[in-house]
Protein backbone atom coordinates (compact mmCIF):
# COMPACT_ATOMS: atom_id res chain seq x y z
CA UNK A 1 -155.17 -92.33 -68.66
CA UNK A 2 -156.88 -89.60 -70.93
CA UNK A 3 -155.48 -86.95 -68.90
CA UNK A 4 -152.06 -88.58 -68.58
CA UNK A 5 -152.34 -88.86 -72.26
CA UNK A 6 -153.17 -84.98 -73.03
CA UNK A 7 -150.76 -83.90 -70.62
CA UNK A 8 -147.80 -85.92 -72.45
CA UNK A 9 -148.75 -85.23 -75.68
CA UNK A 10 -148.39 -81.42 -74.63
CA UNK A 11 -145.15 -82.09 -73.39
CA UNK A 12 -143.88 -84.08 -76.81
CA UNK A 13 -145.38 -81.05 -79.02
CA UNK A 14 -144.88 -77.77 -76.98
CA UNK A 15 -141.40 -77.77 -74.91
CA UNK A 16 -140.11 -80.79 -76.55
CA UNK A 17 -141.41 -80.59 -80.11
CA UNK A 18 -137.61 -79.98 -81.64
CA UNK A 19 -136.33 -83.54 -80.69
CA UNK A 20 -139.00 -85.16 -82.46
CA UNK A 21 -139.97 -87.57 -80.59
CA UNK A 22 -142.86 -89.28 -82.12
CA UNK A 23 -145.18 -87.77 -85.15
CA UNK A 24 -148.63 -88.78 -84.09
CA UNK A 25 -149.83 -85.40 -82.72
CA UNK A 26 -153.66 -85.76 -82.99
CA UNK A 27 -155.08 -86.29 -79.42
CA UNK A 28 -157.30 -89.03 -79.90
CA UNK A 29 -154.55 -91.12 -82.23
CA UNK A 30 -151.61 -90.15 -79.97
CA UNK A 31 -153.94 -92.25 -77.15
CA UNK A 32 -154.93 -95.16 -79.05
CA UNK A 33 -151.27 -95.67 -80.77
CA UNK A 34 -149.07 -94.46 -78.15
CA UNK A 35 -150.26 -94.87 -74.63
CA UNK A 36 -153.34 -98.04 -75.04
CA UNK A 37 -150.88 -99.80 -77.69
CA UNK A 38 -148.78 -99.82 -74.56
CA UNK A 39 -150.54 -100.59 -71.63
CA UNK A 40 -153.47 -102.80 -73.10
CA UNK A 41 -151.10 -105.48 -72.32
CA UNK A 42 -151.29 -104.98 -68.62
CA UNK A 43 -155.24 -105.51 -69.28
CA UNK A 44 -154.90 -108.21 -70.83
CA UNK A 45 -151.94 -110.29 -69.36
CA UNK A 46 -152.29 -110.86 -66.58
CA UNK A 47 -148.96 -112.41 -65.71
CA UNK A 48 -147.37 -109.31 -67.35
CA UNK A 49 -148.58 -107.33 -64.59
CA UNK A 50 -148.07 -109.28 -62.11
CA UNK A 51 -144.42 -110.28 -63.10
CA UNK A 52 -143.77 -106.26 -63.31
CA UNK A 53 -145.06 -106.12 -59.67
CA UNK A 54 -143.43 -109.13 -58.48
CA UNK A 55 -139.80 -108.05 -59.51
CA UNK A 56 -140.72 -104.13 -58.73
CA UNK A 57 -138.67 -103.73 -61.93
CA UNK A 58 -139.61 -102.50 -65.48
CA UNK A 59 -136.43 -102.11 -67.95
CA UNK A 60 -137.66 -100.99 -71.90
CA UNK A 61 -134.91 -101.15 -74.41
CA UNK A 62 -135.04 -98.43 -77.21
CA UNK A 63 -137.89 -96.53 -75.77
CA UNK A 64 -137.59 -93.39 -78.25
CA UNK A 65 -140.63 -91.16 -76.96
CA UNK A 66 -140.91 -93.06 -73.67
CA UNK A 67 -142.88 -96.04 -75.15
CA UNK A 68 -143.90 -97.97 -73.37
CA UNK A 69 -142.04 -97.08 -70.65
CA UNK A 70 -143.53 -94.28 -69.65
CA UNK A 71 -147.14 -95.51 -69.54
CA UNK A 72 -146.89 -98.21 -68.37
CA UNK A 73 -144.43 -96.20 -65.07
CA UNK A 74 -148.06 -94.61 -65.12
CA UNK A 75 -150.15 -97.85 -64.57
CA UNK A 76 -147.95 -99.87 -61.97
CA UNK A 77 -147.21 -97.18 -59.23
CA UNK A 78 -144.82 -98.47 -56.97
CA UNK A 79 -141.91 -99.92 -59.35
CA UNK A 80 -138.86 -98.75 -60.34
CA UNK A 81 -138.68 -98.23 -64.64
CA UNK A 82 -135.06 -98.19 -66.36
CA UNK A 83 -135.01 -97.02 -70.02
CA UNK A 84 -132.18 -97.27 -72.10
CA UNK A 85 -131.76 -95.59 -75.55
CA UNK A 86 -128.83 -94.68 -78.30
CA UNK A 87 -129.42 -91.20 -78.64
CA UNK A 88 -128.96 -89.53 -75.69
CA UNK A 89 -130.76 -86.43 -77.06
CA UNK A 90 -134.02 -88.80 -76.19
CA UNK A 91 -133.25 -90.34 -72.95
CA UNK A 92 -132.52 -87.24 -71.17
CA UNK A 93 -135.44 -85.39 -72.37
CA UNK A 94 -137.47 -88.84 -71.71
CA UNK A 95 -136.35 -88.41 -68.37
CA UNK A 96 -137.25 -84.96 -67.50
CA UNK A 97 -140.60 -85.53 -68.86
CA UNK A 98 -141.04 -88.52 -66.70
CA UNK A 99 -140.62 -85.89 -63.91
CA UNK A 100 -143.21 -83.32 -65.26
CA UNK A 101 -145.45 -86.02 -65.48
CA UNK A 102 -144.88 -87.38 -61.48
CA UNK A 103 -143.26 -90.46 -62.36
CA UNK A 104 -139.87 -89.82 -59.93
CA UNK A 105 -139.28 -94.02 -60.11
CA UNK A 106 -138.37 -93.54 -63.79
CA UNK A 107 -134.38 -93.36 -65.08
CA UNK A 108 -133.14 -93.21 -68.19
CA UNK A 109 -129.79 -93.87 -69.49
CA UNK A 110 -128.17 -93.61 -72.95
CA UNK A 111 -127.13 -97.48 -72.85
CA UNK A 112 -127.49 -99.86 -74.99
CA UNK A 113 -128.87 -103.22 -74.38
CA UNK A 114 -125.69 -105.20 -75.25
CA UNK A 115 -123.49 -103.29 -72.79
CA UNK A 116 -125.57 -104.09 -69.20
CA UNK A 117 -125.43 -107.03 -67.17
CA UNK A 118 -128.54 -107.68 -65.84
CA UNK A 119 -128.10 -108.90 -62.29
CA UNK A 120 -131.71 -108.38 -60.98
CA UNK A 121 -134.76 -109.92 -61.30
CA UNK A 122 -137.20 -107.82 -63.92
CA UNK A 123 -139.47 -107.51 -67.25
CA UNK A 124 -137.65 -106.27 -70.08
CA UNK A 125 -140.16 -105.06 -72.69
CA UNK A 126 -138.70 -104.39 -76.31
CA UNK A 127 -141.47 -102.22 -78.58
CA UNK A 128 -138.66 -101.29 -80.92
CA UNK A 129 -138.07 -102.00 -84.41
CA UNK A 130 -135.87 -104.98 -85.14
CA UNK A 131 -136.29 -108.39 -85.07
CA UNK A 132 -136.52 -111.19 -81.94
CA UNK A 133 -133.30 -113.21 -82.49
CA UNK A 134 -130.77 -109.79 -83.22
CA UNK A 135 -132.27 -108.53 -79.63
CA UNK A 136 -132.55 -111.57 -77.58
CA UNK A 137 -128.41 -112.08 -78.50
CA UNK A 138 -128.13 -108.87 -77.05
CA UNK A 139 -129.46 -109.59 -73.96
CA UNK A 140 -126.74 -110.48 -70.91
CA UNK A 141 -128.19 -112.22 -67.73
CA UNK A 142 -126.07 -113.07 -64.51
CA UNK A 143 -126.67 -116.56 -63.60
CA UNK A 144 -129.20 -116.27 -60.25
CA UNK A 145 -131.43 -113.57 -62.08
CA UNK A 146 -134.90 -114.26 -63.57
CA UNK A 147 -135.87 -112.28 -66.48
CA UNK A 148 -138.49 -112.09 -68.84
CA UNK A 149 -138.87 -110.46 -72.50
CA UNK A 150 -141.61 -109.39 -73.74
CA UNK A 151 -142.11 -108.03 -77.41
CA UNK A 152 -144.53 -105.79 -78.60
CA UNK A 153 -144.55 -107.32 -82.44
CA UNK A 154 -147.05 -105.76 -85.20
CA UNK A 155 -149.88 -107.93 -87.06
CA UNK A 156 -147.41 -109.14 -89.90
CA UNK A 157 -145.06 -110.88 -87.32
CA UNK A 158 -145.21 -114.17 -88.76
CA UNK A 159 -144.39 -112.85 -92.23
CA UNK A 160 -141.60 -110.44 -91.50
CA UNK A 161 -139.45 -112.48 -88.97
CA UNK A 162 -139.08 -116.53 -87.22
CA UNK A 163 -140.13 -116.78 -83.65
CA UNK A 164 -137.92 -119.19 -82.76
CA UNK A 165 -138.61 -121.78 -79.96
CA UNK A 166 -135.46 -121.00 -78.31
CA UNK A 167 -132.50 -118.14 -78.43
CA UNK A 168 -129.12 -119.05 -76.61
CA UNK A 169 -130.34 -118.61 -72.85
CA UNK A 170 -133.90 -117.15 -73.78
CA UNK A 171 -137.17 -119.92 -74.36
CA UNK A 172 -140.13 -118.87 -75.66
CA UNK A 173 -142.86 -118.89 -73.33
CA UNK A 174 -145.90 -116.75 -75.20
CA UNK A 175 -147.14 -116.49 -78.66
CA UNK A 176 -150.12 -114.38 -78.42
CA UNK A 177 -152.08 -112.28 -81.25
CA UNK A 178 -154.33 -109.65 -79.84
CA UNK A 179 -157.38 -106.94 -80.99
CA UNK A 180 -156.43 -103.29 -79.21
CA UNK A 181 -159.66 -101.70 -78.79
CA UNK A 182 -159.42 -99.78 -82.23
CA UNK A 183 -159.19 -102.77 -84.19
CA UNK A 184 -155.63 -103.10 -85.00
CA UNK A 185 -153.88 -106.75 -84.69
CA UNK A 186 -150.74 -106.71 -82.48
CA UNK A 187 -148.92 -109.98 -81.43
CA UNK A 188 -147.31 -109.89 -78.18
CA UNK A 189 -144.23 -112.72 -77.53
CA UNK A 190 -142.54 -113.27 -74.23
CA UNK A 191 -139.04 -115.47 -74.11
CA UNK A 192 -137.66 -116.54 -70.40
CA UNK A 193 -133.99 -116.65 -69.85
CA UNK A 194 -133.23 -120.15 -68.51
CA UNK A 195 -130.46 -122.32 -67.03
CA UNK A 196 -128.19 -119.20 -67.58
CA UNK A 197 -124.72 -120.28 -67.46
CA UNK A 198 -122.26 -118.98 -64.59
CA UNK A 199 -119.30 -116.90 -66.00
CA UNK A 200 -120.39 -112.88 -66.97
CA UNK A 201 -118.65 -111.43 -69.78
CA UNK A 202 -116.37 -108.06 -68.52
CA UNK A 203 -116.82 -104.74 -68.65
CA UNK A 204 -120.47 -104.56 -68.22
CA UNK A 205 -122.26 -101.91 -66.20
CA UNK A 206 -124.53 -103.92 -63.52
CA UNK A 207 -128.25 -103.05 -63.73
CA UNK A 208 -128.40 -103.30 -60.39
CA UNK A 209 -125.77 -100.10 -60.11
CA UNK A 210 -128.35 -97.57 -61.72
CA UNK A 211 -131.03 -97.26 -59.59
């Protein structure tokens, strides 16, 4: 993933530097923060990989630089990856360097969360700031569909926000504090949406419609 890594980082700081899209520009930071803080999961979670390449389906909510989404496109050939972002500014220039990188199975869309029905099975991944409960209530599932979240949390989790046992639809099946390879504590927290009621609310766009 070094290469991967350099070749990204060029992209984010040369052609793309004027939307900003993350500030850690040293090479050997930009790997350990950016692209291992979002794959060591797949390393070390096994049922994280696994569900991604059971479903064939990767969706990352508020993705900003293409994180994780983007790496972790890179380490599960094969599946499709859906990003959706606010700014649009971000998740078409996401998108085109998805391309320049050889990752054609990656789409982005400026969506957000609360506004798409997800009809398919997948793993949603959430590395965004906010907190568990506000993005969980966000989340819509169709009845039929089996979906996992996972959050990527930092090592103050416990101090900054609950993890509540359960959120509407969503139960929490993973608690999990980890050591990335540089040292750093990260706590990673999956919720599973069960006995999801039948009845959609309207005007949703269907995940199932963008790709």
């Amino acid at each position: 993933m070094k290469e991967f890594s350099e070749q990204y980082r060029n992209l984010l700081f040369g052609e793309y530097a004027t939307l900003n899209l993350t500030r850690i520009s040293e090479p050997d930071e930009f790997y350990e923060k950016q692209i291992v803080d979002s794959i060591y999961p797949l390393e070390i979670y096994e049922s994280f990989k696994n569900e991604i390449e059971t479903t064939g389906l990767h969706v990352d909510v508020g993705f900003g630089g293409g994180f994780p989404l983007l790496p972790i496109a890179a380490s599960v050939p094969g599946i499709d990856s859906i990003g959706f972002e606010a700014r649009r500014k971000k998740a078409e220039a996401v998108e085109a360097i998805a391309l320049k990188l050889g990752l054609s199975k990656v789409k982005t869309f400026h969506n957000r969360i609360e506004t798409v029905l997800i009809d398919q099975d997948c793993v949603i991944t959430f590395k965004a700031v906010g907190k568990i409960k506000e993005f969980l209530n966000k989340v819509n599932v169709q009845a039929g569909s089996k979906v996992k979240v996972y959050f990527y949390k930092g090592p103050n989790l416990l101090e900054l926000e609950t993890s509540p046992e359960k959120v509407g639809i969503f139960k929490k099946v993973l608690l999990s504090e980890y050591k990335l390879p540089s040292g750093h504590i990260r706590h990673f927290v999956a919720y599973e949406a069960q006995n999801v009621p039948r009845g959609t609310k309207k005007n949703l766009v269907k995940l199932s419609e963008l790709h």
